[in-house]
PDB file of N, CA and C in Angstrom:
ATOM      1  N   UNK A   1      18.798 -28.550  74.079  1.00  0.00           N
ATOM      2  CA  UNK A   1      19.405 -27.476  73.327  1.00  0.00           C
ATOM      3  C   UNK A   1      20.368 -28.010  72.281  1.00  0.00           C
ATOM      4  N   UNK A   2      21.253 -28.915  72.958  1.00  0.00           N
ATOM      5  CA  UNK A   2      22.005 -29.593  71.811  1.00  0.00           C
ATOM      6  C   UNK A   2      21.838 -30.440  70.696  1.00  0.00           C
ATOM      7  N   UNK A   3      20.526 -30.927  71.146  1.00  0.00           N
ATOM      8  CA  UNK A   3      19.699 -31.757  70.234  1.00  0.00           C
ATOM      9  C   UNK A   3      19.107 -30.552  68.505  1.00  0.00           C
ATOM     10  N   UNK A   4      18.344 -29.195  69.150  1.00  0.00           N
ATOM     11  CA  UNK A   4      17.864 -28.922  68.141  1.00  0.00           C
ATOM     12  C   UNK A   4      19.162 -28.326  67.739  1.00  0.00           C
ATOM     13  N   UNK A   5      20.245 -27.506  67.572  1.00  0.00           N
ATOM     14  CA  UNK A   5      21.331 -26.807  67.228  1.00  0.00           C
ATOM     15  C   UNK A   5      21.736 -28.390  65.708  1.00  0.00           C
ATOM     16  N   UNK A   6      21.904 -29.911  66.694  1.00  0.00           N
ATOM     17  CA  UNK A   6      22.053 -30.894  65.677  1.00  0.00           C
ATOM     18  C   UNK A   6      21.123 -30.946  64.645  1.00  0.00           C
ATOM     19  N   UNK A   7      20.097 -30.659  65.009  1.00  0.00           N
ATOM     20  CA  UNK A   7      18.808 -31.018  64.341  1.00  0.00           C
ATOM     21  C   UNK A   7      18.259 -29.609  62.861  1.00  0.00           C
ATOM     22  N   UNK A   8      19.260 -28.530  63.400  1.00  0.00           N
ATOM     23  CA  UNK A   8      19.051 -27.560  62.570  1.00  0.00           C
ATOM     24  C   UNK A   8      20.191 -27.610  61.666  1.00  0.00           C
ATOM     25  N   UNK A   9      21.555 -28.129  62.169  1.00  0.00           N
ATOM     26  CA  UNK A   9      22.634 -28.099  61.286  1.00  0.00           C
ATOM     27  C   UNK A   9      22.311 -29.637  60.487  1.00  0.00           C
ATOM     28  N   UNK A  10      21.911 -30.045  60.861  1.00  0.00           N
ATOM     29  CA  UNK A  10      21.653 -31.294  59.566  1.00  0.00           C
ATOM     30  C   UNK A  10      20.301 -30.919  59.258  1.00  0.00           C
ATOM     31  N   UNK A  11      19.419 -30.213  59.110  1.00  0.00           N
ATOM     32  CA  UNK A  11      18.428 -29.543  58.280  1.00  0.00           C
ATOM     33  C   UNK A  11      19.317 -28.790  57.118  1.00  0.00           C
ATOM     34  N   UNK A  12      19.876 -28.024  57.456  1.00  0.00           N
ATOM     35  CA  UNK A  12      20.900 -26.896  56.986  1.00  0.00           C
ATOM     36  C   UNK A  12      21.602 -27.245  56.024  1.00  0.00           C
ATOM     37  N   UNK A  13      22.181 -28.901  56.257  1.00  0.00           N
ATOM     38  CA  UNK A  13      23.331 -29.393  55.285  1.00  0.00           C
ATOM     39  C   UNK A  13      22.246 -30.356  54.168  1.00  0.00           C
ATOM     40  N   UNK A  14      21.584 -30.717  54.776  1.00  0.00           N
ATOM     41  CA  UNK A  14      20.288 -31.470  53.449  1.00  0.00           C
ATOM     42  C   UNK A  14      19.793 -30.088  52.843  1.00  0.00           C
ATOM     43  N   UNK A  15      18.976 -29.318  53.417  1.00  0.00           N
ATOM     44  CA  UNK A  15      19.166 -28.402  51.984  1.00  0.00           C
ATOM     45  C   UNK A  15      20.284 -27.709  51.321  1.00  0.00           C
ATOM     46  N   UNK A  16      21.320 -28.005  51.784  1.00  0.00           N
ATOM     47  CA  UNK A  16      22.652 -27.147  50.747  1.00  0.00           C
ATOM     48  C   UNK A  16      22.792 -28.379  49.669  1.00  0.00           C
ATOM     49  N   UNK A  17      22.871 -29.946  50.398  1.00  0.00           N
ATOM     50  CA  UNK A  17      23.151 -30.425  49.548  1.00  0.00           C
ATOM     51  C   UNK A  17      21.947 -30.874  47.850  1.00  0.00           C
ATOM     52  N   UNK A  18      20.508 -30.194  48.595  1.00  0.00           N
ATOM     53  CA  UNK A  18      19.773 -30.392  47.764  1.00  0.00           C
ATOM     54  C   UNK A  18      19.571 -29.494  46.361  1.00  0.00           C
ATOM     55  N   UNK A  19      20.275 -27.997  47.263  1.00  0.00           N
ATOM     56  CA  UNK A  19      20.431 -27.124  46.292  1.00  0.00           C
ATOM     57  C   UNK A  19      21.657 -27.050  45.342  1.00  0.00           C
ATOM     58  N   UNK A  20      22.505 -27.755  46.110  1.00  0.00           N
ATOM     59  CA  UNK A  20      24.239 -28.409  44.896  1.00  0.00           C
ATOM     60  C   UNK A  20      23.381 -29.370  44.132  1.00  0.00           C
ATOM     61  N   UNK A  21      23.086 -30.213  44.313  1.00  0.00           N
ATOM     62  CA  UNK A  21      22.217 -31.196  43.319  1.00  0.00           C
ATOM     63  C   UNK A  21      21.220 -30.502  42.161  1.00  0.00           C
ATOM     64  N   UNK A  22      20.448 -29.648  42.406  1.00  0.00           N
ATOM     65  CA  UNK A  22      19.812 -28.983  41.908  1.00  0.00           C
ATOM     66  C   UNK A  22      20.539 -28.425  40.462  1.00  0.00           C
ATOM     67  N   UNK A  23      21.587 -27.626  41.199  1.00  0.00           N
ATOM     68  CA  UNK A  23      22.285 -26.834  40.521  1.00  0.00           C
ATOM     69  C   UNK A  23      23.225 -27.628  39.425  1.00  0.00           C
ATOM     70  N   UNK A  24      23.649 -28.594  39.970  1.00  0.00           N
ATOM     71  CA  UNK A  24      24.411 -29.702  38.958  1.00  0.00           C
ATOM     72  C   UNK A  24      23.238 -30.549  38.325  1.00  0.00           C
ATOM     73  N   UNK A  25      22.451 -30.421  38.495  1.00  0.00           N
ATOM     74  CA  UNK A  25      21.167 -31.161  37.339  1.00  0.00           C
ATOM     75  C   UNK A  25      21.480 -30.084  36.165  1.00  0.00           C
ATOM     76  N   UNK A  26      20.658 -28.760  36.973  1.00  0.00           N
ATOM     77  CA  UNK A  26      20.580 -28.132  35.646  1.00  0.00           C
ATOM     78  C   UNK A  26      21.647 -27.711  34.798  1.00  0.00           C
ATOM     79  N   UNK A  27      23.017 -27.187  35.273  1.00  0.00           N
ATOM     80  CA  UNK A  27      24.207 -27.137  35.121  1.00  0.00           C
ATOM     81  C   UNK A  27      24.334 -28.334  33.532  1.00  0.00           C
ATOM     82  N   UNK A  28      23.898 -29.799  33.770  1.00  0.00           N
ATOM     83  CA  UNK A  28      24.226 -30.873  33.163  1.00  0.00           C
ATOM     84  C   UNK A  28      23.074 -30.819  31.620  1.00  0.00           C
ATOM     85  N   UNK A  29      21.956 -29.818  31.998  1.00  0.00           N
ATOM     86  CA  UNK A  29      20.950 -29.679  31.381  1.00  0.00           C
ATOM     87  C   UNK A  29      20.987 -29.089  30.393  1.00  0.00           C
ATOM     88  N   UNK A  30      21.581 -27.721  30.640  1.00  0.00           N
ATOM     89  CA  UNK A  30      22.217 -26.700  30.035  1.00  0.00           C
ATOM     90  C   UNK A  30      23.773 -26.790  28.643  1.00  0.00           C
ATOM     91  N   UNK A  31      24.277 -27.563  29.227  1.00  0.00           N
ATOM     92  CA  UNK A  31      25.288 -28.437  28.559  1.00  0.00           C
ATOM     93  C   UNK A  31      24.763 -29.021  27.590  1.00  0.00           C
ATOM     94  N   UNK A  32      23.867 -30.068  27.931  1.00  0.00           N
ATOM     95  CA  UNK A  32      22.905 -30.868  26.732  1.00  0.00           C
ATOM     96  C   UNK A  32      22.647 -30.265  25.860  1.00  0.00           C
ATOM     97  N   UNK A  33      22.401 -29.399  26.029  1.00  0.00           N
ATOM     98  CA  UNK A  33      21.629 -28.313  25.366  1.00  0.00           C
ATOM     99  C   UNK A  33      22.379 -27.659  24.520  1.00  0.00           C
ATOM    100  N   UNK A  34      23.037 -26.833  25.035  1.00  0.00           N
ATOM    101  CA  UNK A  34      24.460 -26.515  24.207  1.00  0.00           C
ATOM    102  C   UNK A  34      25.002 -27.309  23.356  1.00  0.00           C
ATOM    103  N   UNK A  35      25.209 -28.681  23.733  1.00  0.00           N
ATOM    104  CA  UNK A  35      25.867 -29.451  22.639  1.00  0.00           C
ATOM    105  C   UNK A  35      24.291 -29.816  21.405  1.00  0.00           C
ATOM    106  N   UNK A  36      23.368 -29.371  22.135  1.00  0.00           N
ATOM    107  CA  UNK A  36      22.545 -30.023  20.884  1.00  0.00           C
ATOM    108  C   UNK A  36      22.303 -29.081  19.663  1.00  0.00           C
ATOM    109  N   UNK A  37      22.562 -27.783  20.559  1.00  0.00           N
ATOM    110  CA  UNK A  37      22.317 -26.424  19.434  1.00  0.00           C
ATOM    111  C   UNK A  37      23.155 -26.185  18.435  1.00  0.00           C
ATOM    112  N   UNK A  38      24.723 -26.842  18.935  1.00  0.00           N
ATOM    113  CA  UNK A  38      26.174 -27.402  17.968  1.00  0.00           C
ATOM    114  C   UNK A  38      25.627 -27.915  17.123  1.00  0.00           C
ATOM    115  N   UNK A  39      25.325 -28.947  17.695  1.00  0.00           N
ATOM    116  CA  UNK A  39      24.598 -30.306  16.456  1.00  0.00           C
ATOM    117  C   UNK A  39      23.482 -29.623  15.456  1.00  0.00           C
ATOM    118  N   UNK A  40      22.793 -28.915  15.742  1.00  0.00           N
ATOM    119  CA  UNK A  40      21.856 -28.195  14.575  1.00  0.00           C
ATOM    120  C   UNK A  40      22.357 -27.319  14.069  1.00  0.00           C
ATOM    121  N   UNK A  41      23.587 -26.189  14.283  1.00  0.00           N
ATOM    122  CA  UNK A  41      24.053 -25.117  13.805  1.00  0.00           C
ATOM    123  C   UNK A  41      25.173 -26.330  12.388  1.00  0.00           C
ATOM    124  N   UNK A  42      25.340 -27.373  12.989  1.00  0.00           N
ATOM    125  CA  UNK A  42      26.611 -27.711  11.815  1.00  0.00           C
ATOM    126  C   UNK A  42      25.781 -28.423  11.338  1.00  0.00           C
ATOM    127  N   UNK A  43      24.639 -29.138  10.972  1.00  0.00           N
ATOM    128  CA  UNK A  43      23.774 -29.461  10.395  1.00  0.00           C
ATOM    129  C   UNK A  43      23.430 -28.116   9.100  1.00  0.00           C
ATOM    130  N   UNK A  44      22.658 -27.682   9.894  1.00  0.00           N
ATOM    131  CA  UNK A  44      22.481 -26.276   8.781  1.00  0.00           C
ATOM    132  C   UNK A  44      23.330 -26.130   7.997  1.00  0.00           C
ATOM    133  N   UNK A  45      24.829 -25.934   8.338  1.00  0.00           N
ATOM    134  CA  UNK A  45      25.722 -25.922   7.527  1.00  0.00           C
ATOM    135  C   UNK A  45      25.936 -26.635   6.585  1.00  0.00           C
ATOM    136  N   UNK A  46      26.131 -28.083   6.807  1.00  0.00           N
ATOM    137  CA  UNK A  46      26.473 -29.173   6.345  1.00  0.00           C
ATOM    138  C   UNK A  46      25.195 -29.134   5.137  1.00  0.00           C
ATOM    139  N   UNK A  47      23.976 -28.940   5.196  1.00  0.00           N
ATOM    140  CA  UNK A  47      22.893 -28.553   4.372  1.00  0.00           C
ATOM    141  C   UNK A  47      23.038 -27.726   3.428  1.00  0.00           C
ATOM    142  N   UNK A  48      23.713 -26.822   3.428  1.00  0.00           N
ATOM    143  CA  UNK A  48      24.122 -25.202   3.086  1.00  0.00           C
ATOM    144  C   UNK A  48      25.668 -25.602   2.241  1.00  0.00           C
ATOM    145  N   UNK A  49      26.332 -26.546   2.325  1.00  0.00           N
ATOM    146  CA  UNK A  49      27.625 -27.224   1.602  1.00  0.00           C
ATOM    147  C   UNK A  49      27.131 -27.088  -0.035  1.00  0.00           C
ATOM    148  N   UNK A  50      26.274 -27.586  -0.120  1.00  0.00           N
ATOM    149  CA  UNK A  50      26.204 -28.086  -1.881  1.00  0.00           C
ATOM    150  C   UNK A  50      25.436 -26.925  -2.276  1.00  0.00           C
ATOM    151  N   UNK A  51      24.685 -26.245  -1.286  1.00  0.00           N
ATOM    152  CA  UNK A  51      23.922 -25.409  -2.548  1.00  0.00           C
ATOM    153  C   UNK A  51      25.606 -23.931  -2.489  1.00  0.00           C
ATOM    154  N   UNK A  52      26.326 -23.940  -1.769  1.00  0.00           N
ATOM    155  CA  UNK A  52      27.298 -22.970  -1.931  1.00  0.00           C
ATOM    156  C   UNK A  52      28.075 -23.649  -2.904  1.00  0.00           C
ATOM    157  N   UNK A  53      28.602 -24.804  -3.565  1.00  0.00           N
ATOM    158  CA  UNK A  53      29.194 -25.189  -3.878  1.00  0.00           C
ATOM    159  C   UNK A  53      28.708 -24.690  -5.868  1.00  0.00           C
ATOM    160  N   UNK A  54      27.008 -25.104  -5.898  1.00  0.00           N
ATOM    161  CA  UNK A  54      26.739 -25.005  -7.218  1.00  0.00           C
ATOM    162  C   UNK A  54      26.932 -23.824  -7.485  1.00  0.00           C
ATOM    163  N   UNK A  55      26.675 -22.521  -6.396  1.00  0.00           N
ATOM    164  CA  UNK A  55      26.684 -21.131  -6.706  1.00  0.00           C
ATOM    165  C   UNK A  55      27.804 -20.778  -7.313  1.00  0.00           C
ATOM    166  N   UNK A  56      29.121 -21.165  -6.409  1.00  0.00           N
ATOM    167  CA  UNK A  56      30.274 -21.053  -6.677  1.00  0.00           C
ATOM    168  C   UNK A  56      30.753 -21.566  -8.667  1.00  0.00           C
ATOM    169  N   UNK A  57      30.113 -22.903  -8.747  1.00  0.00           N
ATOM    170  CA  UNK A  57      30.263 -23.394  -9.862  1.00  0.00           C
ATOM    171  C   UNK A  57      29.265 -22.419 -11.139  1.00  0.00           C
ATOM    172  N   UNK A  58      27.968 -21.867 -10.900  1.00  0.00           N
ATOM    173  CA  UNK A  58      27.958 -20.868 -11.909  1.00  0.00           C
ATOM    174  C   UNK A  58      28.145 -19.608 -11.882  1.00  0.00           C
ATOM    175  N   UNK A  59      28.469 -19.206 -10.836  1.00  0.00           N
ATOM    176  CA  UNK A  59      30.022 -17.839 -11.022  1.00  0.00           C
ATOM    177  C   UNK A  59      30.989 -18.348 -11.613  1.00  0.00           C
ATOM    178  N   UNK A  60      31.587 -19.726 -11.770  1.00  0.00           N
ATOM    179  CA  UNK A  60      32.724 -19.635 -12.194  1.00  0.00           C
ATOM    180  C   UNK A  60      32.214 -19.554 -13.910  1.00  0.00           C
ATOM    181  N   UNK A  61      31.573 -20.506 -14.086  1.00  0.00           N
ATOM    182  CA  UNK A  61      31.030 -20.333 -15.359  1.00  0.00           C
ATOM    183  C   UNK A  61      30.978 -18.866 -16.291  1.00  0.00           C
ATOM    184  N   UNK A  62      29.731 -18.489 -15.319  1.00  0.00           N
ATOM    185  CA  UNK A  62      29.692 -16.764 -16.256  1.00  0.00           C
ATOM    186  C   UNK A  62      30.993 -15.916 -16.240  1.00  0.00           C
ATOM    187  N   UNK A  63      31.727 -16.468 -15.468  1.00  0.00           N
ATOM    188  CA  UNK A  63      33.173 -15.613 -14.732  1.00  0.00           C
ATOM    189  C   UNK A  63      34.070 -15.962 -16.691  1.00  0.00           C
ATOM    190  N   UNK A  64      33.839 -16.835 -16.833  1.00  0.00           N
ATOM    191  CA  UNK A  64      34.960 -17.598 -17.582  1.00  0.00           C
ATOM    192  C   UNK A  64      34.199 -17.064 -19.351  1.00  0.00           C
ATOM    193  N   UNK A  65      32.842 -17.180 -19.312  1.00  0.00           N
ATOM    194  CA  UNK A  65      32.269 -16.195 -20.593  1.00  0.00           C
ATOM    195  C   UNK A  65      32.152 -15.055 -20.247  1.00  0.00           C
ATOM    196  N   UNK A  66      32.238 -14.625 -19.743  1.00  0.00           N
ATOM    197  CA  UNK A  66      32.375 -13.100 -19.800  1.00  0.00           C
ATOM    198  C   UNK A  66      33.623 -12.173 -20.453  1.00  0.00           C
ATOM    199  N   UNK A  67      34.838 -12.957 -20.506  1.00  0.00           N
ATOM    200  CA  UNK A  67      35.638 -11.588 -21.794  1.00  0.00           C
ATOM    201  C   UNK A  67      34.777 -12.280 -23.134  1.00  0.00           C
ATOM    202  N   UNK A  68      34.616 -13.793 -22.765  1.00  0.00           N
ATOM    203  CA  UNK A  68      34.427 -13.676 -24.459  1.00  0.00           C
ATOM    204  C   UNK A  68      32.972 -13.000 -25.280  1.00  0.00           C
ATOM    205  N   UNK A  69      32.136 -12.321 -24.148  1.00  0.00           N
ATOM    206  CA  UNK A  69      30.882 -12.070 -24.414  1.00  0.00           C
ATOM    207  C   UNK A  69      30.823 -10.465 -23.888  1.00  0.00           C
ATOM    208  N   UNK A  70      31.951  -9.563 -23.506  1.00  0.00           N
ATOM    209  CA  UNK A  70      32.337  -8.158 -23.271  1.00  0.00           C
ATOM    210  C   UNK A  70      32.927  -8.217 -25.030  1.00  0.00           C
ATOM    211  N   UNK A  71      34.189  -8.777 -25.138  1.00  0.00           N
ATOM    212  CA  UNK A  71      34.758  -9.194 -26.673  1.00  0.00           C
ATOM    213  C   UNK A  71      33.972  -8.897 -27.692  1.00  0.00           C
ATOM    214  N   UNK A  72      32.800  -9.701 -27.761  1.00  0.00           N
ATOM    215  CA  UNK A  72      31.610  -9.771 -28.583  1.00  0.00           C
ATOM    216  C   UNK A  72      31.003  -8.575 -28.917  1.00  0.00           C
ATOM    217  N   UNK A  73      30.501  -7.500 -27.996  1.00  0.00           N
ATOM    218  CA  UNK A  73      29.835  -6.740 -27.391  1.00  0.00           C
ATOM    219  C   UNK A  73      30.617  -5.481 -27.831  1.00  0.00           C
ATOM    220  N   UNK A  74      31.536  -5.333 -27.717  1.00  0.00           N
ATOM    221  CA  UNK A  74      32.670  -4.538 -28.019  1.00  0.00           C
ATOM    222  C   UNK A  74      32.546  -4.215 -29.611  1.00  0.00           C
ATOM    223  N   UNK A  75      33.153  -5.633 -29.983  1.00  0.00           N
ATOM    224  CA  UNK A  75      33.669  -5.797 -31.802  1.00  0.00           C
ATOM    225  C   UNK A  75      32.075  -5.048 -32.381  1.00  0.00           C
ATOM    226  N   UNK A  76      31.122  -5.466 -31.459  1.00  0.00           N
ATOM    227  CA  UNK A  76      29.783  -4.939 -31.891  1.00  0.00           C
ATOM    228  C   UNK A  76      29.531  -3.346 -31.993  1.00  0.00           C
ATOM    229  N   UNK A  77      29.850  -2.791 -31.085  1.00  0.00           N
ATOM    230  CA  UNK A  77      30.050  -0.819 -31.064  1.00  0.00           C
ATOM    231  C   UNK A  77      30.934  -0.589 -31.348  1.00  0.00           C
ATOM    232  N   UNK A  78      32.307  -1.297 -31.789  1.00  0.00           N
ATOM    233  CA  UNK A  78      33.524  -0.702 -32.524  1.00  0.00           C
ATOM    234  C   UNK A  78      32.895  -0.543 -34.254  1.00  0.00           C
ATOM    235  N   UNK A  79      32.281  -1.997 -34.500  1.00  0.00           N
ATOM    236  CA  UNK A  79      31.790  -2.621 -35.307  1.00  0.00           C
ATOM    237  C   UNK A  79      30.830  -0.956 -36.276  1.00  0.00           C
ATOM    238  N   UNK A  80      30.227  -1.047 -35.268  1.00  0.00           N
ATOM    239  CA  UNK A  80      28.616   0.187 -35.483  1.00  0.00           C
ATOM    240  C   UNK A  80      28.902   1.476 -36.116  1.00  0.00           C
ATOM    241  N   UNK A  81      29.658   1.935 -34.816  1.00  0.00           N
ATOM    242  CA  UNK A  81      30.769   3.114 -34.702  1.00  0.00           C
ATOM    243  C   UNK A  81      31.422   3.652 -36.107  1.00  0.00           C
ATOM    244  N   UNK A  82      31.637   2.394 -36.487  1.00  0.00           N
ATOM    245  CA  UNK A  82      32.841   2.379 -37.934  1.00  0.00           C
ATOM    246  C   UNK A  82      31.991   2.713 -38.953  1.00  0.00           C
ATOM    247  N   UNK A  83      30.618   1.979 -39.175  1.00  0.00           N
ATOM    248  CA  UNK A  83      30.048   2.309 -40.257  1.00  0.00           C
ATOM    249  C   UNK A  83      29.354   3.333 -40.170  1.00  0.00           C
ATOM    250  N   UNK A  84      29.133   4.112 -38.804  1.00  0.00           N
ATOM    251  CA  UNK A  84      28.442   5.104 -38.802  1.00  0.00           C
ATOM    252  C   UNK A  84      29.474   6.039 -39.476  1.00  0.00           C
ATOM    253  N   UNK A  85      30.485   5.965 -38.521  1.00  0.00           N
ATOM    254  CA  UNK A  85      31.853   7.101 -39.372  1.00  0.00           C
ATOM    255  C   UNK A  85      31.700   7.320 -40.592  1.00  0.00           C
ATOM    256  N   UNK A  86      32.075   6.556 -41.666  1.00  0.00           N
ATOM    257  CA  UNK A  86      31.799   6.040 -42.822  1.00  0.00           C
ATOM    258  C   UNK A  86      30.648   6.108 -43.592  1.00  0.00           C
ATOM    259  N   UNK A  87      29.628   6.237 -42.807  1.00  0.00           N
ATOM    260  CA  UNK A  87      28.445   6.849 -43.647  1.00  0.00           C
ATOM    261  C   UNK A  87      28.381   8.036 -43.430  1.00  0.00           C
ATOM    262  N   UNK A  88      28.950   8.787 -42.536  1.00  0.00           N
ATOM    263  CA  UNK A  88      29.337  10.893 -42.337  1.00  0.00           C
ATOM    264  C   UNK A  88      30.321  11.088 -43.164  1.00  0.00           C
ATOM    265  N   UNK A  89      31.125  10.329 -43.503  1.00  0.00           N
ATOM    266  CA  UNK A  89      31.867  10.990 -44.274  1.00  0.00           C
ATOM    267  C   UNK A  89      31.609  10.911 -45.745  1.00  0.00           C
ATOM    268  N   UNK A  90      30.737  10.249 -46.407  1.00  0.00           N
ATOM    269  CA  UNK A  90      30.335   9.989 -47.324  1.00  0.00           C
ATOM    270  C   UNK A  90      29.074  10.916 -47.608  1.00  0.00           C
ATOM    271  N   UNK A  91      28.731  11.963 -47.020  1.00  0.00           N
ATOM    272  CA  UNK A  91      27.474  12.562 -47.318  1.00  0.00           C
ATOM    273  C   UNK A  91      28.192  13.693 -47.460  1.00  0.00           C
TER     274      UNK A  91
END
């Protein structure tokens, strides 16, 4: 009797400890993993650096002609405007 009671509690403790092992494999697996999905998410990024950078650089561009090409655009229908006036009042 005392024999199988031993014989079942060290059955008992080899599979707990097989299923802690188990669990800390995959546990360690999962981690890997995680850190590898880091590693591709800041990749992407790091990829994604220069083309945000040129975007940025021709917004700034059109950013910087743009009064002088609203300016333009303007003097142009002030411009129009005037001679239209000017030809109504002349008829």
């Amino acid at each position: 009797m005392i024999e199988w009671l031993a014989i079942t509690l060290l059955v008992t403790m080899l599979v707990y400890a097989i299923a802690i092992y188990n669990r800390l494999v995959r546990d360690r697996q999962m981690t890997l993993a995680g850190w590898s999905d880091i590693g591709v998410q800041l990749k992407r990024r790091h990829d994604l650096i220069p083309k945000l950078i040129d975007a940025v650089r021709n917004l700034n561009t059109r950013i910087e002609s743009f009064p002088d090409l609203l300016l333009a655009r303007l003097s142009g229908f002030v411009q129009a405007d005037y001679f239209e006036f000017e030809e109504s009042l002349s008829d």
